[in-house]
C-alpha atoms as a PDB file:
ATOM      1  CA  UNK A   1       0.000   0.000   0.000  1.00  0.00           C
ATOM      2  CA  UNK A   2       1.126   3.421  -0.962  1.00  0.00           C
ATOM      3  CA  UNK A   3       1.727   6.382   1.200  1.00  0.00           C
ATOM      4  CA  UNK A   4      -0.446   8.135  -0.366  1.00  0.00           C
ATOM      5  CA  UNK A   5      -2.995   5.177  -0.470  1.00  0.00           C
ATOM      6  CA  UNK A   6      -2.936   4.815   3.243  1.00  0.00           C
ATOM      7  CA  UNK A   7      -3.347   8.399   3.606  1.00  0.00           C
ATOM      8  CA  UNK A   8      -6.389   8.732   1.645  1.00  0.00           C
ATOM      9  CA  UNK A   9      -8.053   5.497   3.937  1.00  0.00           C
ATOM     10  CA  UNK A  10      -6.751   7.478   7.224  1.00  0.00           C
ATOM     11  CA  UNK A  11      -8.679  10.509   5.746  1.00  0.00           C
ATOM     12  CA  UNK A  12     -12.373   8.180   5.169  1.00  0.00           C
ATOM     13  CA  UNK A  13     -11.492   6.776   8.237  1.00  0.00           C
ATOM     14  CA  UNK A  14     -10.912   9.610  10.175  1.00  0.00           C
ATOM     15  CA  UNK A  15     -14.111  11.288   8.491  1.00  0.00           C
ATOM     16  CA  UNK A  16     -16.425   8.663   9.936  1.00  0.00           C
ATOM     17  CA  UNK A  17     -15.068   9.042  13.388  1.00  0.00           C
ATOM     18  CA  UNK A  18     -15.587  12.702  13.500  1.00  0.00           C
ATOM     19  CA  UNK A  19     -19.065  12.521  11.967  1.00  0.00           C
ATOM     20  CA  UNK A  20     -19.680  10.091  14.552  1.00  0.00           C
ATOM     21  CA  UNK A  21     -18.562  12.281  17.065  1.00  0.00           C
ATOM     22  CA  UNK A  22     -20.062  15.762  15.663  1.00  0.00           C
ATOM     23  CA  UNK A  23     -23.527  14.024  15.846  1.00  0.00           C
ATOM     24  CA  UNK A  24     -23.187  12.375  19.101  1.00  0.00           C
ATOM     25  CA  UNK A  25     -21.600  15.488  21.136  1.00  0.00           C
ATOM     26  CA  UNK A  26     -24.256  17.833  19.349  1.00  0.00           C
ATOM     27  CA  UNK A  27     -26.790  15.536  20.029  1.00  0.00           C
ATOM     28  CA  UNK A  28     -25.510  15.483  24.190  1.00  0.00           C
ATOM     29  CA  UNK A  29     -25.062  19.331  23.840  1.00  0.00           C
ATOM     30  CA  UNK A  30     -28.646  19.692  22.930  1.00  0.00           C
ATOM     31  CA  UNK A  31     -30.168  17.675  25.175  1.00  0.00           C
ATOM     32  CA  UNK A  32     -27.816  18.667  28.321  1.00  0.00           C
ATOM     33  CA  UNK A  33     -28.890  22.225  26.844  1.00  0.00           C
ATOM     34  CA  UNK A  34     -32.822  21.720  26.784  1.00  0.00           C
ATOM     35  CA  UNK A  35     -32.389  19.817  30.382  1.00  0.00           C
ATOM     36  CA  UNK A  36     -30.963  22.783  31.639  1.00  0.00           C
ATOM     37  CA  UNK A  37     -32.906  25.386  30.694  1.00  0.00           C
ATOM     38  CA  UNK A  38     -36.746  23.048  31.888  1.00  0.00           C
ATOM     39  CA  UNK A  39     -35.037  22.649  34.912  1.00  0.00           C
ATOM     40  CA  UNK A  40     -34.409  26.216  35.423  1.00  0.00           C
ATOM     41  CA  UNK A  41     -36.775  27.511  34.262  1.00  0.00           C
ATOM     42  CA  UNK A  42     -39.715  25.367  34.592  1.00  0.00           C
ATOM     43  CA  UNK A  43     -38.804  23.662  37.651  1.00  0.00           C
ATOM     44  CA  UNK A  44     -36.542  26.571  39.365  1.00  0.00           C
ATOM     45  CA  UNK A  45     -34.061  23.989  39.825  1.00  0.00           C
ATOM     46  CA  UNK A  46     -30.577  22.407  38.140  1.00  0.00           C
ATOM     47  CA  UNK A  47     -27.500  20.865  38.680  1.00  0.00           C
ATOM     48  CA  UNK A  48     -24.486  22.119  39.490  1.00  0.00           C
ATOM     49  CA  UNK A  49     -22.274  20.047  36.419  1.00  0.00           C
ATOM     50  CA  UNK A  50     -24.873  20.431  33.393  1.00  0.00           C
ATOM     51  CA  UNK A  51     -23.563  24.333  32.617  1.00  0.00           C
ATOM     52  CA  UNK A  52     -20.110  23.157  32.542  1.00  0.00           C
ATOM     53  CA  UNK A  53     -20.524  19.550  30.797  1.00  0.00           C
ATOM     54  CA  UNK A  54     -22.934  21.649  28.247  1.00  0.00           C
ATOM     55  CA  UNK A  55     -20.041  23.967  27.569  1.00  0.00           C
ATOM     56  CA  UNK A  56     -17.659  21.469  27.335  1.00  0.00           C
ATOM     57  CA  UNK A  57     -19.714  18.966  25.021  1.00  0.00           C
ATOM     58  CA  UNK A  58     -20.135  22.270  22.859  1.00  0.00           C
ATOM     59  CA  UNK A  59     -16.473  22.968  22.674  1.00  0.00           C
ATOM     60  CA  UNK A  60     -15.403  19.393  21.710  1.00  0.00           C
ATOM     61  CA  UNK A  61     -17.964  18.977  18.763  1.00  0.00           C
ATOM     62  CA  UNK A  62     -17.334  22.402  17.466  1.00  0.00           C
ATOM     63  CA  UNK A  63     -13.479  21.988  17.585  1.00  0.00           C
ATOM     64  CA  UNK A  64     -14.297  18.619  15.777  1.00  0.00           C
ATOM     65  CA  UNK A  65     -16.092  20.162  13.242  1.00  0.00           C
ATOM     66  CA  UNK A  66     -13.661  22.508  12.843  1.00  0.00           C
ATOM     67  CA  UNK A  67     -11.361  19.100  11.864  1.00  0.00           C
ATOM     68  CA  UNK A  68     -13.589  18.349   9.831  1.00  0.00           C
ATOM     69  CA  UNK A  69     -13.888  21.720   7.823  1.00  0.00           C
ATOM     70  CA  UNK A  70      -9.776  21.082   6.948  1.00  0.00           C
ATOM     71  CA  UNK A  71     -10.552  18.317   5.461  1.00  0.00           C
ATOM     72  CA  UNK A  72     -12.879  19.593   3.274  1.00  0.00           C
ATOM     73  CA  UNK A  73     -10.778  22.909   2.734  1.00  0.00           C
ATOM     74  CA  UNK A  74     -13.621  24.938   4.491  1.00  0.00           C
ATOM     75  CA  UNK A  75     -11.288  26.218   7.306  1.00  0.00           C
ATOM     76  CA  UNK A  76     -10.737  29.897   7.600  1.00  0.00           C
ATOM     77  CA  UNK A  77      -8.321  31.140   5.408  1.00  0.00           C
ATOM     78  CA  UNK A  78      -7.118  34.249   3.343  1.00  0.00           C
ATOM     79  CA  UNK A  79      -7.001  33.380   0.127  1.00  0.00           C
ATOM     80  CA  UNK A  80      -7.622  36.491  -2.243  1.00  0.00           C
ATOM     81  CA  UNK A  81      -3.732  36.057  -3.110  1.00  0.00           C
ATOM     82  CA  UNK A  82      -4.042  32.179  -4.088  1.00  0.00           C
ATOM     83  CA  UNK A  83      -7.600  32.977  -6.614  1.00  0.00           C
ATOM     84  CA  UNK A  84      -5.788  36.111  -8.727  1.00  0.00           C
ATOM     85  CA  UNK A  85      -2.183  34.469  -8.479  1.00  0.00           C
ATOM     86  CA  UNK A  86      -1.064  32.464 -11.829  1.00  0.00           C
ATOM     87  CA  UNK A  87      -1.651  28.670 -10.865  1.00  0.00           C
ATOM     88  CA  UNK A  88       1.678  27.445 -10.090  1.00  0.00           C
ATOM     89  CA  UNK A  89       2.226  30.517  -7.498  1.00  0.00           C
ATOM     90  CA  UNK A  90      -1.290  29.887  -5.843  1.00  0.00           C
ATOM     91  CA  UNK A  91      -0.552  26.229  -5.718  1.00  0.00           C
ATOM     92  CA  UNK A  92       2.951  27.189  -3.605  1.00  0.00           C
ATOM     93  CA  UNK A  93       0.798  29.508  -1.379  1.00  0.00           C
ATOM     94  CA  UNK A  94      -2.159  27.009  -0.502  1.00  0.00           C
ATOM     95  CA  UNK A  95       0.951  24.376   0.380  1.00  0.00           C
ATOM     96  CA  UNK A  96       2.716  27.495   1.994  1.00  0.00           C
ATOM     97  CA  UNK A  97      -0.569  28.060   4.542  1.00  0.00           C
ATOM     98  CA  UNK A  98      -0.764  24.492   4.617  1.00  0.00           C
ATOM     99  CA  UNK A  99       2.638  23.841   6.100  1.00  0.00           C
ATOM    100  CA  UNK A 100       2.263  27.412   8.214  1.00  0.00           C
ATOM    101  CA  UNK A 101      -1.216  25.794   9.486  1.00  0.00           C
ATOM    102  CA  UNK A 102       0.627  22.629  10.553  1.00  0.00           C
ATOM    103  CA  UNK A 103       3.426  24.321  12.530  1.00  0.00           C
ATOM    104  CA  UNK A 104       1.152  26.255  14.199  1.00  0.00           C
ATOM    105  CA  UNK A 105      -1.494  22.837  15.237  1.00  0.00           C
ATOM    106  CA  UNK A 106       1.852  21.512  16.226  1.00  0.00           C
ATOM    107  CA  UNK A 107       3.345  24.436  18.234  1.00  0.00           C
ATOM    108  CA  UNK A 108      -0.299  25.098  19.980  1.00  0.00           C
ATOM    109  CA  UNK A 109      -0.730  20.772  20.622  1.00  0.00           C
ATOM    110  CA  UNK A 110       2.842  21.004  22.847  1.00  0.00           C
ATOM    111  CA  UNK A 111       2.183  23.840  24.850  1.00  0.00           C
ATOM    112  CA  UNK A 112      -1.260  22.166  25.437  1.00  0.00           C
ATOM    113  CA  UNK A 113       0.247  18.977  26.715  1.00  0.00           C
ATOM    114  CA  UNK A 114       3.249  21.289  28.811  1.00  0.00           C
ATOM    115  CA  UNK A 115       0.056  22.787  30.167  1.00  0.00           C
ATOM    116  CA  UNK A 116      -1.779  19.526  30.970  1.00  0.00           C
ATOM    117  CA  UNK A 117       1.255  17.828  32.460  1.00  0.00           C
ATOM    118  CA  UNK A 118       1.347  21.026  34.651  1.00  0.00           C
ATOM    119  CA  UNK A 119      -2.462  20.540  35.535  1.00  0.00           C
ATOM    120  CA  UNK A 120      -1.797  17.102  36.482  1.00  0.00           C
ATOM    121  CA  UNK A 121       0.912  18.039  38.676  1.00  0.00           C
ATOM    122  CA  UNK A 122      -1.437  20.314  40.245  1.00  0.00           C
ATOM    123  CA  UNK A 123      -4.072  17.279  40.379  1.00  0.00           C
ATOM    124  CA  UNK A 124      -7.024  20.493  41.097  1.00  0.00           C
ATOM    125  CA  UNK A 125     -10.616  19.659  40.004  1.00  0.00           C
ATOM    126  CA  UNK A 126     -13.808  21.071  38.621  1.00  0.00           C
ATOM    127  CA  UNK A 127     -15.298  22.160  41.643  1.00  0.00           C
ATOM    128  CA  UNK A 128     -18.611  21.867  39.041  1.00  0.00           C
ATOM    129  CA  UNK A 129     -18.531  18.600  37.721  1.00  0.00           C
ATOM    130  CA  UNK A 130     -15.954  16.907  39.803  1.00  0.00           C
ATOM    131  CA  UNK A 131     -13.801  16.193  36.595  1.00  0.00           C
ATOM    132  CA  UNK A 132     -10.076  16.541  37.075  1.00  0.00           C
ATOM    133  CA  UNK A 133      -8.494  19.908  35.439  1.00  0.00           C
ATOM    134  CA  UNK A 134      -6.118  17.970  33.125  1.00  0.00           C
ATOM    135  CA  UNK A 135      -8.783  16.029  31.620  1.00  0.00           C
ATOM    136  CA  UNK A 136     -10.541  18.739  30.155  1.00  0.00           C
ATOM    137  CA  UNK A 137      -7.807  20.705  29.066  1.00  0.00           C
ATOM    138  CA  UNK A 138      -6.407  17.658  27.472  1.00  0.00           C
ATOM    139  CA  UNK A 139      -9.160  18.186  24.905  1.00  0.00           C
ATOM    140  CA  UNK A 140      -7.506  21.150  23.120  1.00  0.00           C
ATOM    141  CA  UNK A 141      -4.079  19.470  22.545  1.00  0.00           C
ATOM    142  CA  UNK A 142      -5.881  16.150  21.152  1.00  0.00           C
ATOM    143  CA  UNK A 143      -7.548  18.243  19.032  1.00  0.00           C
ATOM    144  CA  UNK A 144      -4.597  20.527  17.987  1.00  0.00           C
ATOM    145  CA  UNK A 145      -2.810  17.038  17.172  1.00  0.00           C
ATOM    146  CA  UNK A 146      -6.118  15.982  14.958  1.00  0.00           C
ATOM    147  CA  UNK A 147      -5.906  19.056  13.119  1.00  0.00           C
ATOM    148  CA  UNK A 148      -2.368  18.483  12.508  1.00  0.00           C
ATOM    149  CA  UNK A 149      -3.525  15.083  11.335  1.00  0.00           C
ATOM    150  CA  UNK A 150      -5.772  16.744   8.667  1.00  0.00           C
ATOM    151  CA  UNK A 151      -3.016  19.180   7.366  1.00  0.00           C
ATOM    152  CA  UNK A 152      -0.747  15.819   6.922  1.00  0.00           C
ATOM    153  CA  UNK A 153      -3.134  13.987   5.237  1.00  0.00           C
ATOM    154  CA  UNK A 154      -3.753  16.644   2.695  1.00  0.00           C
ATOM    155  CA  UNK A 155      -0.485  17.445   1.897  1.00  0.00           C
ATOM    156  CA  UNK A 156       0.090  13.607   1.208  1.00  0.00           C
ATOM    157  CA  UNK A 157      -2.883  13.292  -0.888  1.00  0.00           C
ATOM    158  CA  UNK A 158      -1.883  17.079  -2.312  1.00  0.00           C
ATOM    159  CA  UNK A 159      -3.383  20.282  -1.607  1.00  0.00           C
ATOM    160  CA  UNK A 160      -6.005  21.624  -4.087  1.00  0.00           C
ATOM    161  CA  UNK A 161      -6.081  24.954  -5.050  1.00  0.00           C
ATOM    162  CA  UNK A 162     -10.101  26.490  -4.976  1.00  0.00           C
ATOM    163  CA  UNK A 163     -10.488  27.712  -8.552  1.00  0.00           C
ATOM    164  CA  UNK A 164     -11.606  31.496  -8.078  1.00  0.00           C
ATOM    165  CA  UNK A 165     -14.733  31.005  -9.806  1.00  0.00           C
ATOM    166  CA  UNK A 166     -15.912  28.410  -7.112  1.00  0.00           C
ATOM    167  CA  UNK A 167     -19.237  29.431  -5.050  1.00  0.00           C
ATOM    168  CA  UNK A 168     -18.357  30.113  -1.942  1.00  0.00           C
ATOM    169  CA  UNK A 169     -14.916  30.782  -2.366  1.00  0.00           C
ATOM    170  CA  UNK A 170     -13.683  33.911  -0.122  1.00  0.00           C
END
């Protein structure tokens, strides 16, 4: 099996798992969201964890959307350069970003873990939900490292250049 081969069944692979998970944590996120607000609100009554396990839930299917919009080149970028540039010079800035992109998931996914090992050290808690710090801020560098992931996985398979005539294209 090719690199690039493998790469491309990491990338359906990986594509289930975070559909999977955008569904499911949305899914939690809404219903965590609608228990909240009957029990306030109807019932003048709540628990303590459901603000903070809605806002967490939210964070961690958002971020894992946002995954999923680098795969699919939907990911915030500037790309007015790249769409008036001759091809060849757009196609060295979208793998420019690409590779700029990837330093930066990389850079941001170590300071995350030096910042969870720290939390761990500290071994505090939630005082909400009971959850230990470095748990939940463990979610950012995991993330950080999936969007990494993505940016590998497209430049194996190649990065595509949006032709400037492409709806949507900004």
């Amino acid at each position: 099996m090719s690199l690039v081969s493998a790469a491309k069944y990491l990338d359906v692979a990986l594509a289930g798992i975070e559909d999977g998970l955008i569904v499911v944590l949305s899914l939690a996120a809404l219903a965590l969201g609608v228990m909240q607000v009957t029990l306030r609100y109807v019932f003048n009554t709540g628990y303590e964890w459901n603000e903070a396990a809605f806002v967490l839930v939210t964070i961690t299917a958002m971020l894992t959307a946002g995954v999923r919009a680098v795969r699919e080149d939907r990911h915030i970028s500037v790309d007015i350069l790249p769409s008036i540039a001759p091809q060849p010079v757009a196609a060295i800035m979208n793998v420019t970003a690409v590779l700029a992109s990837l330093g930066l998931c990389v850079f941001l996914a170590w300071c995350g873990w030096l910042f969870v090992g720290f939390a761990r050290m500290m071994d505090t808690a939630s005082p909400e939900t009971g959850i230990k710090d470095w748990i939940v801020y463990s979610i950012m560098p995991t993330m950080m490292c999936l969007f990494a992931l993505r940016y590998i996985i497209r430049l194996i398979i190649g990065v595509q250049s949006k032709p400037s005539h492409e709806e949507g294209a900004s």
